[in-house]
Protein backbone atom coordinates (compact mmCIF):
# COMPACT_ATOMS: atom_id res chain seq x y z
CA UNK A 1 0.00 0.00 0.00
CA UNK A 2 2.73 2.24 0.43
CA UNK A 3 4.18 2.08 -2.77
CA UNK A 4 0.60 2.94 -3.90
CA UNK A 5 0.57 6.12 -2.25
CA UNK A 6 4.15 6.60 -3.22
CA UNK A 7 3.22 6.25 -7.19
CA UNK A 8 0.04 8.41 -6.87
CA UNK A 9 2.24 11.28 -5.07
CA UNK A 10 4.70 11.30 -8.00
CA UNK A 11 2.07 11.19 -10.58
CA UNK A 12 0.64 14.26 -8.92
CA UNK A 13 3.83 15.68 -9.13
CA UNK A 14 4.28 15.02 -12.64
CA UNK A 15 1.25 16.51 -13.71
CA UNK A 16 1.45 19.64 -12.14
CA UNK A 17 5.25 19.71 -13.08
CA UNK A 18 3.43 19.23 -17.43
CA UNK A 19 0.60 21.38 -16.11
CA UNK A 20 2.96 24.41 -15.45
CA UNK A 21 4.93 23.89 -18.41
CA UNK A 22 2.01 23.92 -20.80
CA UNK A 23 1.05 27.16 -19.17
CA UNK A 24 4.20 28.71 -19.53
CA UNK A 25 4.50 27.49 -23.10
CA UNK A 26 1.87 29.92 -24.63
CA UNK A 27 4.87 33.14 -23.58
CA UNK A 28 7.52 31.74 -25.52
CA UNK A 29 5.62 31.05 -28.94
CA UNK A 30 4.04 34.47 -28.81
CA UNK A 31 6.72 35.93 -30.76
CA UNK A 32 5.75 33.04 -32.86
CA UNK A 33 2.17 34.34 -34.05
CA UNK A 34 3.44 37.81 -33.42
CA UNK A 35 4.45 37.75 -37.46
CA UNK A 36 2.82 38.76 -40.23
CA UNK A 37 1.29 35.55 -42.38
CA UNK A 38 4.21 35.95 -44.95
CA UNK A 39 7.10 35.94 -42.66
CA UNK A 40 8.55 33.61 -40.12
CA UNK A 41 10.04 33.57 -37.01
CA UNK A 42 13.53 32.34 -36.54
CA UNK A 43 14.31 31.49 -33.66
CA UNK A 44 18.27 32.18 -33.93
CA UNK A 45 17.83 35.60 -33.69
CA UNK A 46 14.06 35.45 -32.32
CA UNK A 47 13.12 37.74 -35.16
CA UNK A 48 10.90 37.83 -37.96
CA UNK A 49 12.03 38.01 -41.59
CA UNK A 50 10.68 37.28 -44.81
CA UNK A 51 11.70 34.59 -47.03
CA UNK A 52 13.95 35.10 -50.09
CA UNK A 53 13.25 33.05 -53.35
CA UNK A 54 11.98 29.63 -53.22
């Protein structure tokens, strides 16, 4: 039974642990859909540009 209650705490854990990450995630793409529709982001220099040629 311990080893029950010992899994269930560090699946609690764990899912908080994804929980927070997915809500932080959003901040650091924002740049992301911050573009215009023709450019893209790179994230090298975590600015947008517009691609040359094909």
């Amino acid at each position: 039974m311990p080893s029950a209650i010992s899994g269930a705490i560090t699946l609690m854990i764990a899912a908080i642990a994804i929980v927070h990450f997915v809500s932080t995630a959003p901040g650091i793409s924002r740049e992301d859909r911050a573009c215009e529709q023709t450019q893209v982001y790179r994230w090298s220099d975590r600015a947008c540009y517009t691609p040359q040629g094909e």
